[in-house]
Protein backbone atom coordinates (compact mmCIF):
# COMPACT_ATOMS: atom_id res chain seq x y z
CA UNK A 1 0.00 0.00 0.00
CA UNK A 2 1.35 3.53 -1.15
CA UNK A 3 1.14 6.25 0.82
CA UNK A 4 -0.06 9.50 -0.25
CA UNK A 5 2.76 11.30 -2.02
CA UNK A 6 3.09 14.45 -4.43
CA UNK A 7 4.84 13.86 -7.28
CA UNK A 8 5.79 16.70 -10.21
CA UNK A 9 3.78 17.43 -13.15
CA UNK A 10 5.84 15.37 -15.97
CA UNK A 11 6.90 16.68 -18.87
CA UNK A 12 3.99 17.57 -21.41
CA UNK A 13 3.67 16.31 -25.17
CA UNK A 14 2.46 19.03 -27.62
CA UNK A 15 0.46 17.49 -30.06
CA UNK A 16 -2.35 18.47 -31.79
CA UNK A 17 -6.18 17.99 -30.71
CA UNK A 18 -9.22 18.25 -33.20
CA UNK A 19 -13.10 18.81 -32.95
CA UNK A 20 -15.07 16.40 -35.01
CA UNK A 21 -18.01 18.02 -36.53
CA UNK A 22 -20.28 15.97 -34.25
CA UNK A 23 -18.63 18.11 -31.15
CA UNK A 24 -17.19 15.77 -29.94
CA UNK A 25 -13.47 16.38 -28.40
CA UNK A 26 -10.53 14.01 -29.11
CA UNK A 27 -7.13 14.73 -28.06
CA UNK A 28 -3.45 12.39 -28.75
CA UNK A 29 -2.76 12.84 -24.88
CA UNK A 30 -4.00 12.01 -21.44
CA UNK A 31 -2.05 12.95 -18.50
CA UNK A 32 -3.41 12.51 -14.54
CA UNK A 33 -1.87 13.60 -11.91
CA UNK A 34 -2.33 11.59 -8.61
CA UNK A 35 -0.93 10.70 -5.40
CA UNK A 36 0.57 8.44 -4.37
CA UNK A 37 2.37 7.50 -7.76
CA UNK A 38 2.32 4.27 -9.60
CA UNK A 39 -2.09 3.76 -9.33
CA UNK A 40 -3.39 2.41 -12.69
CA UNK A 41 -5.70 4.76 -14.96
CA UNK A 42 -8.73 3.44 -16.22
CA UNK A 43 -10.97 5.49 -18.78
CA UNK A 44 -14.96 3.78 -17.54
CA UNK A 45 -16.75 2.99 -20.75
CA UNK A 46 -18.84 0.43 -18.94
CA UNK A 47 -16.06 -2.20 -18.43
CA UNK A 48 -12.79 -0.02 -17.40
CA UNK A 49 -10.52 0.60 -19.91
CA UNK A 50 -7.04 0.50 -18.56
CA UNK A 51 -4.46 2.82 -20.21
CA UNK A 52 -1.41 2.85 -18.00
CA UNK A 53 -0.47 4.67 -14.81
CA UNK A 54 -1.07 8.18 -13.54
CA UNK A 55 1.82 10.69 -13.72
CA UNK A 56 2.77 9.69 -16.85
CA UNK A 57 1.46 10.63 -20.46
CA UNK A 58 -1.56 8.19 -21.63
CA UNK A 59 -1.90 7.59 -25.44
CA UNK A 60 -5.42 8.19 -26.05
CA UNK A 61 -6.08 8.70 -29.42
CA UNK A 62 -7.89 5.57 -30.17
CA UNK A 63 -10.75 6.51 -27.88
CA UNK A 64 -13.66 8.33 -29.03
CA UNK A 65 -14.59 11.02 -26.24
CA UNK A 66 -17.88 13.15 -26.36
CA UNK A 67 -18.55 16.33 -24.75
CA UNK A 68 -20.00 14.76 -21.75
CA UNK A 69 -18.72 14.10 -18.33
CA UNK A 70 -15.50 11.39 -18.65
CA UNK A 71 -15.27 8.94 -15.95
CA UNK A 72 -11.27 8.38 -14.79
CA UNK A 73 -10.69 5.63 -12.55
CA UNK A 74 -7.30 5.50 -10.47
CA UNK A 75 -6.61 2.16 -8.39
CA UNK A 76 -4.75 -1.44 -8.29
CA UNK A 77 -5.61 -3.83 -11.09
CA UNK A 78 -8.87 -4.88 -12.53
CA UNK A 79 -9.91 -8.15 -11.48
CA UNK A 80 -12.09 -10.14 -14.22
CA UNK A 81 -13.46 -12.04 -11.27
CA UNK A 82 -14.91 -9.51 -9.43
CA UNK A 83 -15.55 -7.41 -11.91
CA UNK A 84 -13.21 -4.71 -10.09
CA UNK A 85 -10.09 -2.42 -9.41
CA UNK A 86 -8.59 -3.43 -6.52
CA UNK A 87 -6.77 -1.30 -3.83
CA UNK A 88 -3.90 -0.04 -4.21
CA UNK A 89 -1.60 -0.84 -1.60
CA UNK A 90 -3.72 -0.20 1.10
CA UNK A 91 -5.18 3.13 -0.90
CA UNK A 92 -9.24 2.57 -2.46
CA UNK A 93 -10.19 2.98 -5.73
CA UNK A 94 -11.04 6.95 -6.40
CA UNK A 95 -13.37 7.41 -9.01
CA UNK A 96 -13.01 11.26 -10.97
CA UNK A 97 -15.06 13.05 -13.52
CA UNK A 98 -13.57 15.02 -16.07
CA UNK A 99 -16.33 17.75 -17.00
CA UNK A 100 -16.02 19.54 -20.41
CA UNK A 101 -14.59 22.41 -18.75
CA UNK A 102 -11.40 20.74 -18.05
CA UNK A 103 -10.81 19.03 -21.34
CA UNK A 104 -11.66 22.38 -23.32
CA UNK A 105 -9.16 23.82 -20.74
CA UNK A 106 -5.86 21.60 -22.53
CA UNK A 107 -7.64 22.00 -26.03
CA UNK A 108 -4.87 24.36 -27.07
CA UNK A 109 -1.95 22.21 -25.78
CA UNK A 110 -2.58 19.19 -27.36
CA UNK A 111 -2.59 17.38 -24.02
CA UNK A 112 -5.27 17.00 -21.35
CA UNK A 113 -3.99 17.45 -18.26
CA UNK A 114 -6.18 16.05 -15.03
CA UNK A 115 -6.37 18.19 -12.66
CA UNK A 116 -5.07 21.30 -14.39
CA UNK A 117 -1.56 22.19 -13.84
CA UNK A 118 -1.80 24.63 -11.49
CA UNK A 119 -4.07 22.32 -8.91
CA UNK A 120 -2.89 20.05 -6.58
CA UNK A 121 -2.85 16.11 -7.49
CA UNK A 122 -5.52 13.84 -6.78
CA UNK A 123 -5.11 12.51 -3.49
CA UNK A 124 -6.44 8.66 -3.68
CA UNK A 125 -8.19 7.97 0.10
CA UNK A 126 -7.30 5.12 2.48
CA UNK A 127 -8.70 2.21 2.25
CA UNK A 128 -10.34 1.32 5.44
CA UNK A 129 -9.11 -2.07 7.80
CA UNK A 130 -5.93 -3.22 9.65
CA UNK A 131 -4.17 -5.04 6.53
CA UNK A 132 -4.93 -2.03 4.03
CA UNK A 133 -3.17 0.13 7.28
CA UNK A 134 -0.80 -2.41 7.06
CA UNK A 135 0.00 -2.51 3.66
CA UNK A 136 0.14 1.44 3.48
CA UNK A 137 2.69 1.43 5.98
CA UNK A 138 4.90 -0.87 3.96
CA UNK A 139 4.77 0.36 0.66
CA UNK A 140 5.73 3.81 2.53
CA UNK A 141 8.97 2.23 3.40
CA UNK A 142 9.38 0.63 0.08
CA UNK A 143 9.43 4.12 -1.30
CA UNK A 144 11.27 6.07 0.66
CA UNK A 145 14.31 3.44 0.37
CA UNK A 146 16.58 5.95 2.22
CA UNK A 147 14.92 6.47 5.60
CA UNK A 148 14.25 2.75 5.38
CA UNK A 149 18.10 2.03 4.96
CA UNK A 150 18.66 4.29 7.63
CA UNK A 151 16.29 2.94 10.05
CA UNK A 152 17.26 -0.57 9.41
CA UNK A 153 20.66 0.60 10.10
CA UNK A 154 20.01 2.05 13.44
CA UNK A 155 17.67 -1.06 13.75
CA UNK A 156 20.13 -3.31 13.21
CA UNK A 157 22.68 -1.63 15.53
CA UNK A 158 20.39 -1.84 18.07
CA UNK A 159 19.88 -5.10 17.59
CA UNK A 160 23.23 -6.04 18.06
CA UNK A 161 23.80 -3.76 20.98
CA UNK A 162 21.32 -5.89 22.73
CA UNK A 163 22.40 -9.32 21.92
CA UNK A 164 26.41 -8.26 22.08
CA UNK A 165 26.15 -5.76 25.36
CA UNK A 166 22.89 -5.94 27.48
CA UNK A 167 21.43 -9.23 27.16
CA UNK A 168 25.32 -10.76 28.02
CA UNK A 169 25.73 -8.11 30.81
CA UNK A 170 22.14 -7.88 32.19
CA UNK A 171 23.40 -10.56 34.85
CA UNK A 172 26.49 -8.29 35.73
CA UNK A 173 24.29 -5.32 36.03
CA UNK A 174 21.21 -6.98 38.08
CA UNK A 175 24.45 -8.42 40.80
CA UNK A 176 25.76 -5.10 40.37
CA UNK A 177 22.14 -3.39 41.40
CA UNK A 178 21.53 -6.16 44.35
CA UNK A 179 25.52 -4.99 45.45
CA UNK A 180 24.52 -1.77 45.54
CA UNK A 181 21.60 -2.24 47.29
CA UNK A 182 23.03 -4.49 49.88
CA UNK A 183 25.85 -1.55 50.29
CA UNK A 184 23.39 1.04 51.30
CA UNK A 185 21.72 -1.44 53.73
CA UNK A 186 25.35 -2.15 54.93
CA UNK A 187 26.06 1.58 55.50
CA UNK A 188 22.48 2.21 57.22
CA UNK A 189 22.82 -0.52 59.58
CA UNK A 190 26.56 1.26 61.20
CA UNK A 191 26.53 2.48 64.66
CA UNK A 192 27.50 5.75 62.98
CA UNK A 193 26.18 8.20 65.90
CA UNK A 194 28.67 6.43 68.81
CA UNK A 195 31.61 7.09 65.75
CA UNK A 196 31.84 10.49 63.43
CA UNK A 197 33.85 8.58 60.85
CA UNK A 198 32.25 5.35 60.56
CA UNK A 199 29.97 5.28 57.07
CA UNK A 200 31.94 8.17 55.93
CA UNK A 201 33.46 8.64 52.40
CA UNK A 202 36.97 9.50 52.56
CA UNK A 203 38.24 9.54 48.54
CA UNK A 204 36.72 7.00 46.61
CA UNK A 205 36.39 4.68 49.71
CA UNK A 206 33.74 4.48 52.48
CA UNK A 207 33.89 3.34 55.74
CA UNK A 208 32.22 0.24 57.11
CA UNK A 209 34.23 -1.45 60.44
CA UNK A 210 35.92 0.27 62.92
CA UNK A 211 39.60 -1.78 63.23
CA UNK A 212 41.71 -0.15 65.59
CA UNK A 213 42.61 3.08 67.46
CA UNK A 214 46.01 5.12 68.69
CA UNK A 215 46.59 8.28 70.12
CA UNK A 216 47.06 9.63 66.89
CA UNK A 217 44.41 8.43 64.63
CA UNK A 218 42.02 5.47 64.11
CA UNK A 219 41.96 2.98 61.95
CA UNK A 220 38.59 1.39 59.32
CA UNK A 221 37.92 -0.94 56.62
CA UNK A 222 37.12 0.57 53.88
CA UNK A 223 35.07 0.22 50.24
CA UNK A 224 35.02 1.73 47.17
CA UNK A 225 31.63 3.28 46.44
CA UNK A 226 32.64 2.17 42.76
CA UNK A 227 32.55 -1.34 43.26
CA UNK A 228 31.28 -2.29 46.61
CA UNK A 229 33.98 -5.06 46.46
CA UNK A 230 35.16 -6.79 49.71
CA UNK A 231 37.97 -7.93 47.91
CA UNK A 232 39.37 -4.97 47.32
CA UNK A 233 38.70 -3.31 50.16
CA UNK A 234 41.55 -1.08 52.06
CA UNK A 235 42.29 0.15 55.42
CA UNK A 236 41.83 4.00 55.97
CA UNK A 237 43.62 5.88 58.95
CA UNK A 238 42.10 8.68 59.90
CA UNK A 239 43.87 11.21 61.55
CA UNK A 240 42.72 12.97 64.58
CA UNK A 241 40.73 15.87 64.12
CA UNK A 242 41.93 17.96 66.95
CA UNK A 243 45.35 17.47 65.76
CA UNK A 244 44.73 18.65 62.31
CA UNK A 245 45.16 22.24 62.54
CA UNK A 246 48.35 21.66 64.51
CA UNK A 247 51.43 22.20 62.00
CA UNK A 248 53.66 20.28 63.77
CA UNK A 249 51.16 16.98 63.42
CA UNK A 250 50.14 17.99 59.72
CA UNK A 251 53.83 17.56 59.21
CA UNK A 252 54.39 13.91 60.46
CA UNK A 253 51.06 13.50 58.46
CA UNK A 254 53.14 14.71 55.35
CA UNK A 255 56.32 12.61 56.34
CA UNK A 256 54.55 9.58 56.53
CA UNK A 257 52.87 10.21 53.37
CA UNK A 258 55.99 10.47 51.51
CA UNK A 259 57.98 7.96 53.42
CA UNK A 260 55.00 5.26 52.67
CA UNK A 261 54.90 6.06 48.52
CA UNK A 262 58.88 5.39 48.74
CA UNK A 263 58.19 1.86 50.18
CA UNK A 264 57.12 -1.30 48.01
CA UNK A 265 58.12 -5.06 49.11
CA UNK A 266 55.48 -7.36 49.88
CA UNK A 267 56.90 -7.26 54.16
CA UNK A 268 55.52 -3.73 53.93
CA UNK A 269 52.33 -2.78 53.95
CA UNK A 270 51.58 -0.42 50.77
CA UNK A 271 50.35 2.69 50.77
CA UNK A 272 46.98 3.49 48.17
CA UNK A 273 45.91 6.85 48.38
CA UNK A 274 46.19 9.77 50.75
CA UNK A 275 44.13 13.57 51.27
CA UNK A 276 42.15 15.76 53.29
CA UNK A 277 38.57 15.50 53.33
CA UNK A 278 36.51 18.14 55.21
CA UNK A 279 39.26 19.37 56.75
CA UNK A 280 40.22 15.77 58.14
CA UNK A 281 43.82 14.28 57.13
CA UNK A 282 42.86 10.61 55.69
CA UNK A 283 45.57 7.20 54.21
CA UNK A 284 44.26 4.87 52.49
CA UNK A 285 47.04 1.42 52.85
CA UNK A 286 46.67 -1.84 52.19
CA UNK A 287 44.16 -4.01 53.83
CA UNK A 288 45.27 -6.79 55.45
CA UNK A 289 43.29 -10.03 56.71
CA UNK A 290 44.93 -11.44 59.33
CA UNK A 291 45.79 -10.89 63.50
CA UNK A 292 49.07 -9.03 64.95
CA UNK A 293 51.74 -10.78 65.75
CA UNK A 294 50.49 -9.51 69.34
CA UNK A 295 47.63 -11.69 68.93
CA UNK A 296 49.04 -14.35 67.97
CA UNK A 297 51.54 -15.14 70.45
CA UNK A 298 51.25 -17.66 73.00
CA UNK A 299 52.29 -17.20 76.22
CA UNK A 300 55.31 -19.17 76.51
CA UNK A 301 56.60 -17.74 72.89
CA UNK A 302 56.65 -19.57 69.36
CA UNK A 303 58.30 -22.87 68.24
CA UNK A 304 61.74 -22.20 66.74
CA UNK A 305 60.13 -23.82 63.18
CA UNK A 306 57.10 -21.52 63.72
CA UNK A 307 58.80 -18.21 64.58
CA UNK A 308 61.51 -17.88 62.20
CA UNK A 309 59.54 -17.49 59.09
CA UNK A 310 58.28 -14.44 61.01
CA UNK A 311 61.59 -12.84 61.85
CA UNK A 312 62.89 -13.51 58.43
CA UNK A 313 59.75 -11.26 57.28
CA UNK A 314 60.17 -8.40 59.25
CA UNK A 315 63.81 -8.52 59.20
CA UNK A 316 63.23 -8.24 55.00
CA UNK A 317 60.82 -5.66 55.52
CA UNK A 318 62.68 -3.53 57.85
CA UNK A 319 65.86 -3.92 55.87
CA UNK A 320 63.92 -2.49 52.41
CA UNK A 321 62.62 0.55 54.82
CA UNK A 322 66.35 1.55 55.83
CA UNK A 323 67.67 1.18 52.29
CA UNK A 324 64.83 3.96 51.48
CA UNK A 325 66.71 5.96 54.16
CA UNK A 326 63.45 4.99 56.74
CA UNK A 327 63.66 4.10 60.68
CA UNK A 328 60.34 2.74 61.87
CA UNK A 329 61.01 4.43 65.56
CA UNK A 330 58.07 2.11 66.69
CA UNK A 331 58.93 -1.32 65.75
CA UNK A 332 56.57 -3.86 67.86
CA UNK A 333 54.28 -6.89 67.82
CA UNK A 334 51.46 -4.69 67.13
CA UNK A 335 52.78 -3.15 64.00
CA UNK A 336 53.49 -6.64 62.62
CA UNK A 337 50.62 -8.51 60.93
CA UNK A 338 50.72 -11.31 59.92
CA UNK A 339 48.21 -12.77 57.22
CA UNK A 340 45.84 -15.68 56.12
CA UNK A 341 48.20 -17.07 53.84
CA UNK A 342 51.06 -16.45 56.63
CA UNK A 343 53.10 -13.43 54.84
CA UNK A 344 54.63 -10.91 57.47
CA UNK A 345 53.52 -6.93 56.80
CA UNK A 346 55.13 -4.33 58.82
CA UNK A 347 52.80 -1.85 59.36
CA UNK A 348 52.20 1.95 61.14
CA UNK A 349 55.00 3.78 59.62
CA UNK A 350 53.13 6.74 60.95
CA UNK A 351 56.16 7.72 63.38
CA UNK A 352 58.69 6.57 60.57
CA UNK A 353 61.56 9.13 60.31
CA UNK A 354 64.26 9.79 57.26
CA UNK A 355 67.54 9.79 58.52
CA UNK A 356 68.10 13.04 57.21
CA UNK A 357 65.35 14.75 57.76
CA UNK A 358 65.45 17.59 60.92
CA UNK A 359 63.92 15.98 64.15
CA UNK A 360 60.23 17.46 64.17
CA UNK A 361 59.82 16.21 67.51
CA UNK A 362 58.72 18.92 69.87
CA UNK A 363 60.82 19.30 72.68
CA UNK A 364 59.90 16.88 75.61
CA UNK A 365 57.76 14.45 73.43
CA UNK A 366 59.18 11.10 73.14
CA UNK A 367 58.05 8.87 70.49
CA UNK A 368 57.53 5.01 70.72
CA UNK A 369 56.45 2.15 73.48
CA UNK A 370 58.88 2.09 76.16
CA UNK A 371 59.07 -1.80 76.36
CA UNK A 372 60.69 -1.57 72.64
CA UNK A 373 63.11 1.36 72.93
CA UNK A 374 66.55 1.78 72.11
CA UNK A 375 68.68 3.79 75.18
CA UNK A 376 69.37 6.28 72.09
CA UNK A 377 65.47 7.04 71.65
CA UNK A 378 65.11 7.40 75.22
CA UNK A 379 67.65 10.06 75.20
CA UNK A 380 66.86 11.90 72.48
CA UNK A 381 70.07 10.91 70.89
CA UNK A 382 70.24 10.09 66.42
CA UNK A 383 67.98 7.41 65.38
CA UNK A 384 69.71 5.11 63.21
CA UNK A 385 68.61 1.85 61.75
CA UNK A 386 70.30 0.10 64.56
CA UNK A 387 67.53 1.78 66.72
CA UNK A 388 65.11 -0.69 64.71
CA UNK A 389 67.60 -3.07 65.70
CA UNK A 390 67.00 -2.72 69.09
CA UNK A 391 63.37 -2.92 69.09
CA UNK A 392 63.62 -6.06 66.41
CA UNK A 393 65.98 -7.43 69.45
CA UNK A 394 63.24 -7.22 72.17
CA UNK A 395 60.27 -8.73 69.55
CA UNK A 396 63.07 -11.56 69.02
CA UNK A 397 63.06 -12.26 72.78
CA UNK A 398 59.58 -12.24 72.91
CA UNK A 399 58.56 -13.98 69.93
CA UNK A 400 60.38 -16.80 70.92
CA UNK A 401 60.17 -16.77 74.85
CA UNK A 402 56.34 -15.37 75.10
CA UNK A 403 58.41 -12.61 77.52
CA UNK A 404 59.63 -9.20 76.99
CA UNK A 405 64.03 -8.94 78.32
CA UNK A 406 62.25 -6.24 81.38
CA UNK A 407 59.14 -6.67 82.25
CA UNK A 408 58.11 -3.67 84.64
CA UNK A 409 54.41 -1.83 84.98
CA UNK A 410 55.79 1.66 85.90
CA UNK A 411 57.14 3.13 82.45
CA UNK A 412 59.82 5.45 84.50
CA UNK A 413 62.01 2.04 85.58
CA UNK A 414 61.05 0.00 82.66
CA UNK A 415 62.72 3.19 80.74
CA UNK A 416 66.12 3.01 83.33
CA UNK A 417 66.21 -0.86 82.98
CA UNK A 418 66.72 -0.22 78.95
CA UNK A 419 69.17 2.36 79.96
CA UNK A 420 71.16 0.81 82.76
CA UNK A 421 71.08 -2.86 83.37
CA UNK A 422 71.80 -5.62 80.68
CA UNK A 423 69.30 -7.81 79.70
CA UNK A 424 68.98 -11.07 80.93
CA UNK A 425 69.55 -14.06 78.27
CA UNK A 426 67.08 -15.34 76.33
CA UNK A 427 67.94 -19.51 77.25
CA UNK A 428 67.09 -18.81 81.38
CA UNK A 429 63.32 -18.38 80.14
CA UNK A 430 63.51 -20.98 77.70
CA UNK A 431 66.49 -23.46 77.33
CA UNK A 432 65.93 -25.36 74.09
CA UNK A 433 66.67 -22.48 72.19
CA UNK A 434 70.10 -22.65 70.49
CA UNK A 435 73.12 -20.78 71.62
CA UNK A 436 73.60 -18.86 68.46
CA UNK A 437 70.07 -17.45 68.82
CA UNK A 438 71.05 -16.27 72.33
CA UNK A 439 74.12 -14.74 70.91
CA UNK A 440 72.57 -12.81 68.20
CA UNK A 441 69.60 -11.22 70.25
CA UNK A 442 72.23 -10.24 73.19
CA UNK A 443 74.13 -8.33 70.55
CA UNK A 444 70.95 -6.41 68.78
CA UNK A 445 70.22 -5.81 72.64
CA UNK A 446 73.86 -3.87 73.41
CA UNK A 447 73.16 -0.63 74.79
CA UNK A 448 75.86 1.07 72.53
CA UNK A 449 74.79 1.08 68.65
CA UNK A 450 78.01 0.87 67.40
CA UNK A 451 78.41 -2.66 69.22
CA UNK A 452 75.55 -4.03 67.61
CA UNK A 453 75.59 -5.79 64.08
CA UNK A 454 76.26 -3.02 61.28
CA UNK A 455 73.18 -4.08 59.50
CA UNK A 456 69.67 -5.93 59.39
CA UNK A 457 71.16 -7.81 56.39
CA UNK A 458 73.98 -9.44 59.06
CA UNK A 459 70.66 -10.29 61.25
CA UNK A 460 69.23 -11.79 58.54
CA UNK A 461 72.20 -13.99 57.37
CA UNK A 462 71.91 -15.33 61.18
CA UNK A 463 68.57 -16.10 60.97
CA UNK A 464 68.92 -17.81 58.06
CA UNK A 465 71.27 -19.91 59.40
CA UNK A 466 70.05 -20.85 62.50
CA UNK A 467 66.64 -21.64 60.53
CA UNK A 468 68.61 -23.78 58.28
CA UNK A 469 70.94 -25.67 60.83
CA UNK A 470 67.60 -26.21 63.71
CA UNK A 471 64.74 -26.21 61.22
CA UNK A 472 65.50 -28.25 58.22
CA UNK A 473 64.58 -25.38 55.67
């Protein structure tokens, strides 16, 4: 079925046209303008009369036409059966007379044009029903082959986007809207009025567990509001607030930024992401699944096959922090986790200092836990990597003896033991231990640091020995 369409007046044949003396007219050429193109033109002399299609130029010389009205039918093809013209795609037979008027009208021009030329074409009506609708519709599209090409083209490319991109990802993006929905649940259902940061976003991370606090910040679990992905989650630290506007603290806040962006072995714990948001100082690190070495000790220390692995991890981790130039200057059994797949992390280089950087300490303040200190730190004197040694020296006697060399509640003579008095030897709290294990942590334990070994690498080459010789690895 055609839809209605104007097409130009075609090009006009001059021939000549003659009056019988009967009055009758006669003329060479017939020419009907209708819309839409391509209907059939049939003159009615009782049983139609087809002679060709509209919009073009109809020989008509052979007919005999009077001076009365002319009946011009315009449809589909004539059907012998039914005695009829049928519809034209979708459009009904139009029946049109051609009055005397109209033929006397072309007379001169040798050419009878229907309607004249300056009126519009005849407009054939829509044939009523669904499947003439139907069939309009398509021959519309058959003719106007461009939009059609286009459409199908845009069709077709939305056709594929569906069957290459949604349909395969419609699974992703329904677990990706359940995620999301079970993320907002998660962050509705946190205590967030007994803690100001907890359900916070701090970068592209929010927080969702509270893991662990010191005097200087506290530490969370956090997510990406991208992803919602436990997997990837990281830990923030969150620096106090009251501390924030204090230069000296925004400082150390700085330092350990750049000390932690120098540092990358897997003993470490990595540093993500760092900033301030709303005024608050925020890290992001690397989030670790697993308990401190704190919480995992026993009380009567760790078998030599057990512990080793241990010391040989943060002894490679603190030896990659002092090639960067870095003292930890609060080496213990909390900063040392320890994870799932039983990988050592030293962690908290918050009170990390450069070797050559100026002391930012303020005067008085004393950095570190007491029960770990080198006599240097208690001082005041240089920290040098052999402070770490130290400290590494006490977590040595304690990792393997479940006891600490002085064990004293008031912090004042706990503090003079380190300074005065020699420590007592590892084997009179647990014998079995070998001699050159003794040895070693009585040297990292000297009070001068010249006296102790030059190097973590020189620990580490004992260790490795004594695991070796004792542990069969």
């Amino acid at each position: 079925m055609l839809s209605l369409r104007g097409l130009l007046l075609g090009a006009l044949l001059y021939q000549s046209v003659y009056a019988d003396p009967t009055g009758s007219v006669q003329a060479k050429v017939l020419h009907v303008r209708a819309d839409p193109p391509g209907a059939v033109v049939y003159i009615d002399t009782g049983i139609p009369n087809r002679l060709g299609l509209v919009n073009e130029n109809l020989d008509i010389s052979h007919l005999s036409l009077s001076d009365q009205n002319i009946s011009v039918i315009l449809g589909g093809e004539y059907d012998k059966d039914s005695r009829q013209v049928l519809t034209f795609h979708g459009y009904a037979p139009t029946l049109r007379y051609i009055e005397p008027a109209e033929l006397n009208s072309s007379l001169q021009t040798g050419t009878i044009t229907i309607p004249v030329t300056d009126s519009q074409p005849i407009q054939l009506k829509p044939a009523p029903g669904f499947s003439a609708a139907l069939s309009r519709f398509l021959y519309w599209w058959q003719v106007h082959y461009l939009v059609t090409t286009i459409v199908a083209g845009l069709a077709g490319a939305g056709a594929f986007f569906l069957i290459a991109v949604v349909l395969p990802r419609r699974k992703a993006w329904l677990e990706e809207r359940a995620k999301v929905a079970k993320f907002n649940a998660r962050l509705r259902s946190l205590d967030v009025q007994n803690d100001l940061f907890l359900g916070r976003q701090f970068g592209e991370w929010a927080t969702v567990k509270r893991l662990g606090a010191g005097g200087m910040a506290v530490v969370y679990k956090g997510v990406s509001v991208h992803t919602m992905n436990d997997d990837e989650a990281v830990a923030i630290k969150v620096m106090n607030p009251e501390l924030a506007q204090d230069q000296d603290y925004r400082r150390r806040f700085s330092r350990e930024v750049q000390i932690s962006r120098t540092l990358d072995h897997p003993n470490v714990v990595r540093m993500i992401d760092f900033g301030e948001q709303d005024g608050i100082l925020y890290l992001s690190m690397e989030y670790i699944q697993g308990e401190t070495l704190r919480d995992m000790l026993p009380s009567k220390g760790l078998p030599l096959p057990e512990g080793m692995p241990i010391a040989l991890g943060i002894a490679q981790g603190l030896i990659h922090a002092h090639q960067k130039g870095i003292v930890h200057r609060d080496l213990k059994p909390d900063n040392i986790m320890v994870t799932e797949g039983k990988l050592v992390k030293v962690m908290d280089l918050g009170l990390a200092k450069r070797e050559e950087s100026e002391n930012v300490t303020r005067t008085g303040d004393t950095f570190g836990t007491p029960a770990y200190m080198a006599p240097e730190q208690i001082t005041g004197g240089t920290l040098l990597p052999a402070t770490d040694q130290y400290a590494f020296g006490v977590m040595l006697f304690e990792l393997f003896s479940g006891r600490r060399p002085f064990e004293v509640a008031d912090s004042l003579t706990l503090v003079m033991k380190h300074l005065q008095e020699p420590p007592p030897r590892i084997r009179e709290y647990k014998s079995q231990l070998p001699d050159e294990l003794e040895s070693m942590i009585d040297r990292m334990l000297l009070k001068d640091p010249s006296k102790r070994y030059k190097s973590l690498v020189e620990v580490q080459i004992e260790l490795t020995k004594i695991q070796r010789k004792y542990c069969g690895t």
